[in-house]
PDB file of N, CA and C in Angstrom:
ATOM      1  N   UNK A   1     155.322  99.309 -20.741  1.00  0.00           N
ATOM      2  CA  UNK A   1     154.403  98.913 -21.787  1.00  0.00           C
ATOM      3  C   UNK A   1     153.915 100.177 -22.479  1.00  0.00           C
ATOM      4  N   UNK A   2     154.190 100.351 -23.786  1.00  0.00           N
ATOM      5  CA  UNK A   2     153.950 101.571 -24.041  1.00  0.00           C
ATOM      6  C   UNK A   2     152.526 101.906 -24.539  1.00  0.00           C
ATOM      7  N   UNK A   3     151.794 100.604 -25.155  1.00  0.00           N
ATOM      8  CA  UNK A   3     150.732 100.808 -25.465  1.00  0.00           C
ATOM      9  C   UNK A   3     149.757 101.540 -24.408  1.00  0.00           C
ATOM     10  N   UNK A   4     149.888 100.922 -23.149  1.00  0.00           N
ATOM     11  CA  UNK A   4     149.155 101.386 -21.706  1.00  0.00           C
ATOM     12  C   UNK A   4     149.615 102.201 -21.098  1.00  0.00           C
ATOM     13  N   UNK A   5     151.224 102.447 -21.145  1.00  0.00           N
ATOM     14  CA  UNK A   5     151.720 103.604 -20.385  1.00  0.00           C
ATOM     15  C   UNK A   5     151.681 102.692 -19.000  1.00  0.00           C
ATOM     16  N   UNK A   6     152.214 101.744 -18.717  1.00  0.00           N
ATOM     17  CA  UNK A   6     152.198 101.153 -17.189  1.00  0.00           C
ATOM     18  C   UNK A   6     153.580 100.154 -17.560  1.00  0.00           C
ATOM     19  N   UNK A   7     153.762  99.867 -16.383  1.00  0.00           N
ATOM     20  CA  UNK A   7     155.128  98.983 -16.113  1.00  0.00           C
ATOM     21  C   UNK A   7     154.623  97.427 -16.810  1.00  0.00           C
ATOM     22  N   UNK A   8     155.653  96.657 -17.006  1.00  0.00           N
ATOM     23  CA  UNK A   8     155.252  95.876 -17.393  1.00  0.00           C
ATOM     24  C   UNK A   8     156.688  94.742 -17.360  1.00  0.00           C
ATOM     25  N   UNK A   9     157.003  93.197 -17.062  1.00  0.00           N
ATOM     26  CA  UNK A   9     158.239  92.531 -16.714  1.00  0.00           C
ATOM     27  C   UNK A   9     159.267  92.905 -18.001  1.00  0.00           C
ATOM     28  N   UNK A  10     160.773  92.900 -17.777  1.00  0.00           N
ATOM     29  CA  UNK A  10     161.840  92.662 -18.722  1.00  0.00           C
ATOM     30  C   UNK A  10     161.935  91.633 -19.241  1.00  0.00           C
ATOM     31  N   UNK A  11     161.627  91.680 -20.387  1.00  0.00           N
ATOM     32  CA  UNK A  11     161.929  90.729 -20.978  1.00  0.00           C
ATOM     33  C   UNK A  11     163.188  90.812 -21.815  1.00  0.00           C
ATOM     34  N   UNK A  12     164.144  89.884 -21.510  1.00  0.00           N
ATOM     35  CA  UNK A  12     165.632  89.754 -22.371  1.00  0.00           C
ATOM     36  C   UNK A  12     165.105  88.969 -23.777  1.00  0.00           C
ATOM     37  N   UNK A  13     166.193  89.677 -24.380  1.00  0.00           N
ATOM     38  CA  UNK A  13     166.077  89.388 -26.211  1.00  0.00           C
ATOM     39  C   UNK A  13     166.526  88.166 -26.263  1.00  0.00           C
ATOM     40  N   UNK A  14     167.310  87.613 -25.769  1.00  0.00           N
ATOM     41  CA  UNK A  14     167.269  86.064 -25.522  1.00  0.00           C
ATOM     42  C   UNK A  14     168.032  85.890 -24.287  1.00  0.00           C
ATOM     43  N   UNK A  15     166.747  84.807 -23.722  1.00  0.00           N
ATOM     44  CA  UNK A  15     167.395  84.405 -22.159  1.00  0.00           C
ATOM     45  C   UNK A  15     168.267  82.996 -22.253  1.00  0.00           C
ATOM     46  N   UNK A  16     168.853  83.273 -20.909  1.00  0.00           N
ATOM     47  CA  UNK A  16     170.096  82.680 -20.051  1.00  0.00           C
ATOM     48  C   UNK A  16     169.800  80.996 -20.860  1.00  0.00           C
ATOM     49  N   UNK A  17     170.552  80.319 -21.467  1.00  0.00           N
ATOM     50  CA  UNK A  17     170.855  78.745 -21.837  1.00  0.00           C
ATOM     51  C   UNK A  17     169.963  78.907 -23.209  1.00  0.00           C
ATOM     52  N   UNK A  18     169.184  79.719 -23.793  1.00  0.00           N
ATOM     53  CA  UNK A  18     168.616  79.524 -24.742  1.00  0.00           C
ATOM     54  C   UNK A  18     169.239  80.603 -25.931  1.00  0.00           C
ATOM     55  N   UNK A  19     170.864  80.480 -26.028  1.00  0.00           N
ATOM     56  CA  UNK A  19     171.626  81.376 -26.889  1.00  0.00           C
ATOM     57  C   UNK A  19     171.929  82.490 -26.330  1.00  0.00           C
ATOM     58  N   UNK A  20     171.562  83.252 -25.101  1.00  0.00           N
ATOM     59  CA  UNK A  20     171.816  84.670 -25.241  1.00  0.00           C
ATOM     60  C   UNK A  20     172.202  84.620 -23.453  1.00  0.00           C
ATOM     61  N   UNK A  21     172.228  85.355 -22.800  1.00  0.00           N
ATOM     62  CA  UNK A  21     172.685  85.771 -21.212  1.00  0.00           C
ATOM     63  C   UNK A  21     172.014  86.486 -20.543  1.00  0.00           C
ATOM     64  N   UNK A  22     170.337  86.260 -20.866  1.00  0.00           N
ATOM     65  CA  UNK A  22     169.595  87.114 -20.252  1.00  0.00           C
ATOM     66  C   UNK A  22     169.828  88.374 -20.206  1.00  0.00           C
ATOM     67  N   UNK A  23     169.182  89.269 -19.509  1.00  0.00           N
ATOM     68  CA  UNK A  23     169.394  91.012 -19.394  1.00  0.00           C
ATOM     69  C   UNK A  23     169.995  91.546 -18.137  1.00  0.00           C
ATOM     70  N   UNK A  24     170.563  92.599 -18.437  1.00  0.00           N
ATOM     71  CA  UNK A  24     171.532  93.082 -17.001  1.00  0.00           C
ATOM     72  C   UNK A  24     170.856  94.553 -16.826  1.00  0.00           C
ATOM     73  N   UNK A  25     170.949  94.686 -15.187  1.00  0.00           N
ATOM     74  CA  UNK A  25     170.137  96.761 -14.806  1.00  0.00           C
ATOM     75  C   UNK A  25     170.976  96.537 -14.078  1.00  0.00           C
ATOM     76  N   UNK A  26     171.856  98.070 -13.922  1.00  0.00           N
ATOM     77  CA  UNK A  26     172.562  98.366 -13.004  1.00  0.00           C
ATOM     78  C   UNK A  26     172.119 100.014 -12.409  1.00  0.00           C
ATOM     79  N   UNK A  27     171.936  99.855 -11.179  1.00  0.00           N
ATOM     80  CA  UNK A  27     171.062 101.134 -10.816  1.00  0.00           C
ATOM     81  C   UNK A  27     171.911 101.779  -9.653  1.00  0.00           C
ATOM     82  N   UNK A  28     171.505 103.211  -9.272  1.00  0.00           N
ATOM     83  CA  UNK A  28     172.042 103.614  -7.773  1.00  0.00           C
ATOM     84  C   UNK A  28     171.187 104.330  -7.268  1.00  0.00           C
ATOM     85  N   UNK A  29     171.069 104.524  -6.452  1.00  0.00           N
ATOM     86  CA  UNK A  29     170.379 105.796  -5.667  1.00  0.00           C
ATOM     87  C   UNK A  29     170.704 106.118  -3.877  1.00  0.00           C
ATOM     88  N   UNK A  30     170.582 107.101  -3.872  1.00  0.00           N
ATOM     89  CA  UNK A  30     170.982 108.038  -2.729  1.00  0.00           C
ATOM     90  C   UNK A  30     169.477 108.553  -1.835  1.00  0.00           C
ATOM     91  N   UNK A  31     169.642 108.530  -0.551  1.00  0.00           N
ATOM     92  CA  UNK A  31     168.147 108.644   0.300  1.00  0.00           C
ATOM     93  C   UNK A  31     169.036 108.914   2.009  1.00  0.00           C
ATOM     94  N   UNK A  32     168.286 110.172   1.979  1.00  0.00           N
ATOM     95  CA  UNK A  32     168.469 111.017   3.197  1.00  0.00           C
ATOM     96  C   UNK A  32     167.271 111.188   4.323  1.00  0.00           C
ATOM     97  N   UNK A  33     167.216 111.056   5.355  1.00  0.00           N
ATOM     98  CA  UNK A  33     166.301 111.652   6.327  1.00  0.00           C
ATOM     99  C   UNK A  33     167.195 112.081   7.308  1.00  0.00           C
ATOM    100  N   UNK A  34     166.426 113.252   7.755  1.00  0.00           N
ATOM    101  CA  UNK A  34     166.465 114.022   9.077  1.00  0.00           C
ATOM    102  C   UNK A  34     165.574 114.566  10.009  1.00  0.00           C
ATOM    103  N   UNK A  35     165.556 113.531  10.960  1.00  0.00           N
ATOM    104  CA  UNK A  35     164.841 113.706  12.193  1.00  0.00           C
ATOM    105  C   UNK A  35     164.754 114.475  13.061  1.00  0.00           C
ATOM    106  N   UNK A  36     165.678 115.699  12.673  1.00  0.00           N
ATOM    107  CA  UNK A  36     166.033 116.671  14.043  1.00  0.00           C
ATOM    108  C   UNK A  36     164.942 117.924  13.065  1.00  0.00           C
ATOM    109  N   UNK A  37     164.186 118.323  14.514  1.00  0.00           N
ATOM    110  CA  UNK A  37     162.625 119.590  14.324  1.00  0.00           C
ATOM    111  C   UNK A  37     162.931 120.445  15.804  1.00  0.00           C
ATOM    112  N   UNK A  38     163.264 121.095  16.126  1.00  0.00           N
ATOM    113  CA  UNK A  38     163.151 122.003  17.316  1.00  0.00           C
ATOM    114  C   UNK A  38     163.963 121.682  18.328  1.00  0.00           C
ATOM    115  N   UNK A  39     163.019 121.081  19.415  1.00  0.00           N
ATOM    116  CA  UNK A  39     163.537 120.419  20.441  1.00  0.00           C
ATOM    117  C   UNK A  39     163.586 118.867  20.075  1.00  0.00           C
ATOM    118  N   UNK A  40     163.845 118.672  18.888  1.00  0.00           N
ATOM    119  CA  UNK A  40     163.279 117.049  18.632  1.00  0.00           C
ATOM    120  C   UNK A  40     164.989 116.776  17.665  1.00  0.00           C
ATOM    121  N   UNK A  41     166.045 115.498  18.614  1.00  0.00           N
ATOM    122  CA  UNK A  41     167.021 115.325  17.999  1.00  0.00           C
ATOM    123  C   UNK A  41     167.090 113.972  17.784  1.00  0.00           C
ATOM    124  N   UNK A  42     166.719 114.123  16.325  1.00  0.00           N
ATOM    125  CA  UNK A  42     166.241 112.705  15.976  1.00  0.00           C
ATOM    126  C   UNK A  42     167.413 111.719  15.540  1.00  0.00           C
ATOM    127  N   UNK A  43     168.274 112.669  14.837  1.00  0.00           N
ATOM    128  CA  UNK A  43     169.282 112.202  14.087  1.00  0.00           C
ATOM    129  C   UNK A  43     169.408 112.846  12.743  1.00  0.00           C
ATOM    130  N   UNK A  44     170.202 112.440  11.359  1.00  0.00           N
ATOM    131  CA  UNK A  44     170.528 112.128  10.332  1.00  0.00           C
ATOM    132  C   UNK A  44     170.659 111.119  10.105  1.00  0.00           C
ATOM    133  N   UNK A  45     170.596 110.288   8.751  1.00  0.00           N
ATOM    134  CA  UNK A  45     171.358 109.352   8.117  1.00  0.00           C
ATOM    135  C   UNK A  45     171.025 109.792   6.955  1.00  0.00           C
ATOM    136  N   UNK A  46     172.144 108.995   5.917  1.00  0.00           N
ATOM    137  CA  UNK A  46     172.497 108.929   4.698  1.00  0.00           C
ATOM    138  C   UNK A  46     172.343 108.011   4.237  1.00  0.00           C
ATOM    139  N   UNK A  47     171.654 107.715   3.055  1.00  0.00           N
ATOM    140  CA  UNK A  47     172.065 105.797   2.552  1.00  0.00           C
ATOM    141  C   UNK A  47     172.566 105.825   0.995  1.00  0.00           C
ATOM    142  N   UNK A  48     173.491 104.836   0.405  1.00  0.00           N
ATOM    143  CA  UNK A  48     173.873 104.855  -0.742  1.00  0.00           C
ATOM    144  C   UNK A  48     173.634 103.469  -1.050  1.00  0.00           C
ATOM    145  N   UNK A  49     173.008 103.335  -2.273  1.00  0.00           N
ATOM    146  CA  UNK A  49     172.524 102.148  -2.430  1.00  0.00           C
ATOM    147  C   UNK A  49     173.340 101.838  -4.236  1.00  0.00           C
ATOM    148  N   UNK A  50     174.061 100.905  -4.528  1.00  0.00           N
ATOM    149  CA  UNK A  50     174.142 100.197  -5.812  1.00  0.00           C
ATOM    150  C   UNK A  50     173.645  99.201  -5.730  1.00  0.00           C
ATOM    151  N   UNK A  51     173.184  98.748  -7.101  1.00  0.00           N
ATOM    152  CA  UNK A  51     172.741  97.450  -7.804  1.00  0.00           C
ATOM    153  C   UNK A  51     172.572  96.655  -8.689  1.00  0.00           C
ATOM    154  N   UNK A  52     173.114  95.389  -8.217  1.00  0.00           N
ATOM    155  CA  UNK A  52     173.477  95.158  -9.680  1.00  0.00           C
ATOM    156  C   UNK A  52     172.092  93.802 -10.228  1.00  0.00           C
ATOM    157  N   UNK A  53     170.763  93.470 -10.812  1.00  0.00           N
ATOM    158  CA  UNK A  53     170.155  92.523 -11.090  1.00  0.00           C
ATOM    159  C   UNK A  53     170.192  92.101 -12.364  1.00  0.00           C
ATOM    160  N   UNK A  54     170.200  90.629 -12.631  1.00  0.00           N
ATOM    161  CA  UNK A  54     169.912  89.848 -13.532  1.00  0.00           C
ATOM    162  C   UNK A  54     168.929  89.383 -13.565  1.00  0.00           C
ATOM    163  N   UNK A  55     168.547  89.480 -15.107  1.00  0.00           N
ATOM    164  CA  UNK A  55     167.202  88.293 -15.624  1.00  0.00           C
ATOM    165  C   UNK A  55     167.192  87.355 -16.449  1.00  0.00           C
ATOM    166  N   UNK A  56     168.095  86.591 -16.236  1.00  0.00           N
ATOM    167  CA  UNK A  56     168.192  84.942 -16.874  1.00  0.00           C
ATOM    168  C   UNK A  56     167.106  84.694 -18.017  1.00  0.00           C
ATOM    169  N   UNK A  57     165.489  84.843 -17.437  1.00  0.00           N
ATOM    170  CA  UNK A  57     164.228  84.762 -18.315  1.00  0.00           C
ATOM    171  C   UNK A  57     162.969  85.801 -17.645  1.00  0.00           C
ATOM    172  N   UNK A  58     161.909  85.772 -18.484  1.00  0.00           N
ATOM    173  CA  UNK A  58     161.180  87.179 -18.436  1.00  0.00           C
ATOM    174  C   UNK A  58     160.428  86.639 -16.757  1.00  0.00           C
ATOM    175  N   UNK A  59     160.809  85.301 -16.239  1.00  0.00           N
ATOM    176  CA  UNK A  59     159.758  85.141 -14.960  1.00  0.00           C
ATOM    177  C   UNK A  59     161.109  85.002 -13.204  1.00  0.00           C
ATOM    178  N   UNK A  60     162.261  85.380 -13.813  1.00  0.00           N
ATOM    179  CA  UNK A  60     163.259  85.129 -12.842  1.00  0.00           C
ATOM    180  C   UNK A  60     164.304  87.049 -12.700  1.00  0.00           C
ATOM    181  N   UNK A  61     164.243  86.915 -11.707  1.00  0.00           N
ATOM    182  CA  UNK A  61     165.621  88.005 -11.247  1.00  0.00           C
ATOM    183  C   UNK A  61     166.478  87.505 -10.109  1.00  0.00           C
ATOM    184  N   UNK A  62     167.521  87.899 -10.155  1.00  0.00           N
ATOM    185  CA  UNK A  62     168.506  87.560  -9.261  1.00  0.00           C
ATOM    186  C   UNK A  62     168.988  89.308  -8.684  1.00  0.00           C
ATOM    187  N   UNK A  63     168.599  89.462  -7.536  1.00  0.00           N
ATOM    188  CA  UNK A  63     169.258  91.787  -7.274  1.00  0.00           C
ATOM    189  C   UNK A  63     170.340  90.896  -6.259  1.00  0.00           C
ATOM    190  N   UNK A  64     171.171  92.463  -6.615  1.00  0.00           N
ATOM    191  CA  UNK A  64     172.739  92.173  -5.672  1.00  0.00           C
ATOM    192  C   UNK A  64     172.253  93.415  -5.113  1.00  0.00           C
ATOM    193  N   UNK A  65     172.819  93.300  -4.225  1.00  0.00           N
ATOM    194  CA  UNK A  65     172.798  95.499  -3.444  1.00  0.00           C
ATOM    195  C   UNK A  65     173.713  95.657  -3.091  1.00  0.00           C
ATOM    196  N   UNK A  66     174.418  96.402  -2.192  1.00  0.00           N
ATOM    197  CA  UNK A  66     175.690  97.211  -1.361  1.00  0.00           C
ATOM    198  C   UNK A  66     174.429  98.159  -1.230  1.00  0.00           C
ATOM    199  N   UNK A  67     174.634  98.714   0.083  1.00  0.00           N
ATOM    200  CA  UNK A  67     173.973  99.396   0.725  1.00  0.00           C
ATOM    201  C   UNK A  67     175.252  99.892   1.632  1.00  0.00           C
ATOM    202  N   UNK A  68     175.438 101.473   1.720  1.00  0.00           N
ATOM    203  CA  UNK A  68     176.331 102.179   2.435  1.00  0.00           C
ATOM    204  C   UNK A  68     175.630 103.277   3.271  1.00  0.00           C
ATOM    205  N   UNK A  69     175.232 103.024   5.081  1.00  0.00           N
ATOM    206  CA  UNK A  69     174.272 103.861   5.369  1.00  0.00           C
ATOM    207  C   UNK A  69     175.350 104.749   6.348  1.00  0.00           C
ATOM    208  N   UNK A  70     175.000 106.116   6.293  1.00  0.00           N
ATOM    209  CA  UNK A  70     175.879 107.009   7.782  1.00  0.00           C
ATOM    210  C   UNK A  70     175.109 107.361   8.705  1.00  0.00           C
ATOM    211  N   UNK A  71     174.965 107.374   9.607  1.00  0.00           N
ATOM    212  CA  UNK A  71     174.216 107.981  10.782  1.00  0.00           C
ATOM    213  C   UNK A  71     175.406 108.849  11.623  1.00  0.00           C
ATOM    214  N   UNK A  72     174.482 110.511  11.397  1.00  0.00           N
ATOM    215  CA  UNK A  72     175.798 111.429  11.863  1.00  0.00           C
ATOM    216  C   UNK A  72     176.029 111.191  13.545  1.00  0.00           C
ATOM    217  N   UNK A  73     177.275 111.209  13.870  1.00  0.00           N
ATOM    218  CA  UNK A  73     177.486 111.278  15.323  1.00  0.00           C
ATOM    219  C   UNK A  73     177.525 109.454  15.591  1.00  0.00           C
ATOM    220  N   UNK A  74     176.559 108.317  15.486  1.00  0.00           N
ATOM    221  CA  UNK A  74     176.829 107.290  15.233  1.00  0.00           C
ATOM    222  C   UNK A  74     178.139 106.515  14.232  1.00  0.00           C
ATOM    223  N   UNK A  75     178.005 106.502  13.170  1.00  0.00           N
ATOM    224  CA  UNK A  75     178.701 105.572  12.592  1.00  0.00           C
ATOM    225  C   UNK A  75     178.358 105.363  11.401  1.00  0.00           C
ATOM    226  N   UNK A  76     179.127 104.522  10.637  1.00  0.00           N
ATOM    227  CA  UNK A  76     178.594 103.651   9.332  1.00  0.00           C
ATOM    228  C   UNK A  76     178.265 102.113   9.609  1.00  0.00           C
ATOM    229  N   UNK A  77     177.480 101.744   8.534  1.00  0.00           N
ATOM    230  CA  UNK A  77     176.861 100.034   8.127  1.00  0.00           C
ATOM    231  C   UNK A  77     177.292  99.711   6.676  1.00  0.00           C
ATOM    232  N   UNK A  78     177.671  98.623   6.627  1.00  0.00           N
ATOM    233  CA  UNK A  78     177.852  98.409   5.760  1.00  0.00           C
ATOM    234  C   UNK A  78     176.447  97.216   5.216  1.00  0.00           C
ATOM    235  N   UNK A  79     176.380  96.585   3.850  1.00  0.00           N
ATOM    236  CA  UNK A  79     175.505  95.859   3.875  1.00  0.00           C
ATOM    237  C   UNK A  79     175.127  95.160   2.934  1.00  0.00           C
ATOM    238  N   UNK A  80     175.385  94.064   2.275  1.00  0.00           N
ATOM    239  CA  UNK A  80     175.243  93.369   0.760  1.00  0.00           C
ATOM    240  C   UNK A  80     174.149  92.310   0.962  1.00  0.00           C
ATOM    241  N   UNK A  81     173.167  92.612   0.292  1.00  0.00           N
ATOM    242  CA  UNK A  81     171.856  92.544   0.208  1.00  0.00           C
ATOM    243  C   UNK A  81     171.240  91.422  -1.661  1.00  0.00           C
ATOM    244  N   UNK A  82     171.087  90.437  -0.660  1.00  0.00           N
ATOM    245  CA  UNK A  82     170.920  89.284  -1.751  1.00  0.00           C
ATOM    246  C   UNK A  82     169.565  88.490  -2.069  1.00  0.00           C
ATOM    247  N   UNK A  83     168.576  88.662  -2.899  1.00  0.00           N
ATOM    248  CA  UNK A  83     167.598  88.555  -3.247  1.00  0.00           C
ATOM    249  C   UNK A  83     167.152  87.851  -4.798  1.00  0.00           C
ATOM    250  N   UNK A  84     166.539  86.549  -4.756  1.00  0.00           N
ATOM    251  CA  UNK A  84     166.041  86.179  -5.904  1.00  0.00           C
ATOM    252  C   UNK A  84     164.462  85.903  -5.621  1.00  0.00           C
ATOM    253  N   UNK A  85     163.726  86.085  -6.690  1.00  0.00           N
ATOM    254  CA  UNK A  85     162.401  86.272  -7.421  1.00  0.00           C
ATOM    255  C   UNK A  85     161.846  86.102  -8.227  1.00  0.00           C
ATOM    256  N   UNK A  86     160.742  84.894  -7.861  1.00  0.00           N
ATOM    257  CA  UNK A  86     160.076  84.386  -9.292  1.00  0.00           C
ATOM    258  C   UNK A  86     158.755  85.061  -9.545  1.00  0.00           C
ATOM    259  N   UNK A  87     158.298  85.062 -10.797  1.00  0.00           N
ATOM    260  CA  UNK A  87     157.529  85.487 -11.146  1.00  0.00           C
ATOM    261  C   UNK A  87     156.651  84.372 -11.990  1.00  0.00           C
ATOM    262  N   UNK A  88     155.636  84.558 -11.335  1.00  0.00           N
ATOM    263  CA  UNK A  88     154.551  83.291 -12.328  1.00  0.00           C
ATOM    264  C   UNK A  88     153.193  83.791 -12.196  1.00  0.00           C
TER     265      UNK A  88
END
């Protein structure tokens, strides 16, 4: 919202059945911790996150995820992460 400078919902230029296909965000991000301090072996992991959400109308989202986490010496996870959300 630019008037306020604060967040404020997406609104699509025309939503889903009313002429237009709602709005599309496609995002990624990357997030690391490491637990290992001295005598303290906590671990590593890695996480890779894509995403893909839709907004049909300014009070609905639909998020997709893939989530790709490593934990060194452990292994990988895999993880598709499915979430819808109303807003009223």
């Amino acid at each position: 919202k630019n008037s306020s400078g604060s967040w404020n919902r997406i609104k699509p230029n025309a939503n889903w059945g009313m002429g237009g296909g709602g709005a599309w965000e496609i995002a990624g991000r990357y997030s690391n911790i490491n637990l290992n301090d001295g005598n303290i072996s906590g671990g590593e992991m890695d996480v890779f996150t894509l995403a893909l959400n839709w907004y049909p109308n300014p009070a609905t989202r639909l998020m997709i995820n893939y989530v790709l986490s490593d934990v060194d010496g452990v292994g990988e996870a895999d993880f598709i992460l499915l979430r819808l959300q109303f807003d009223f």
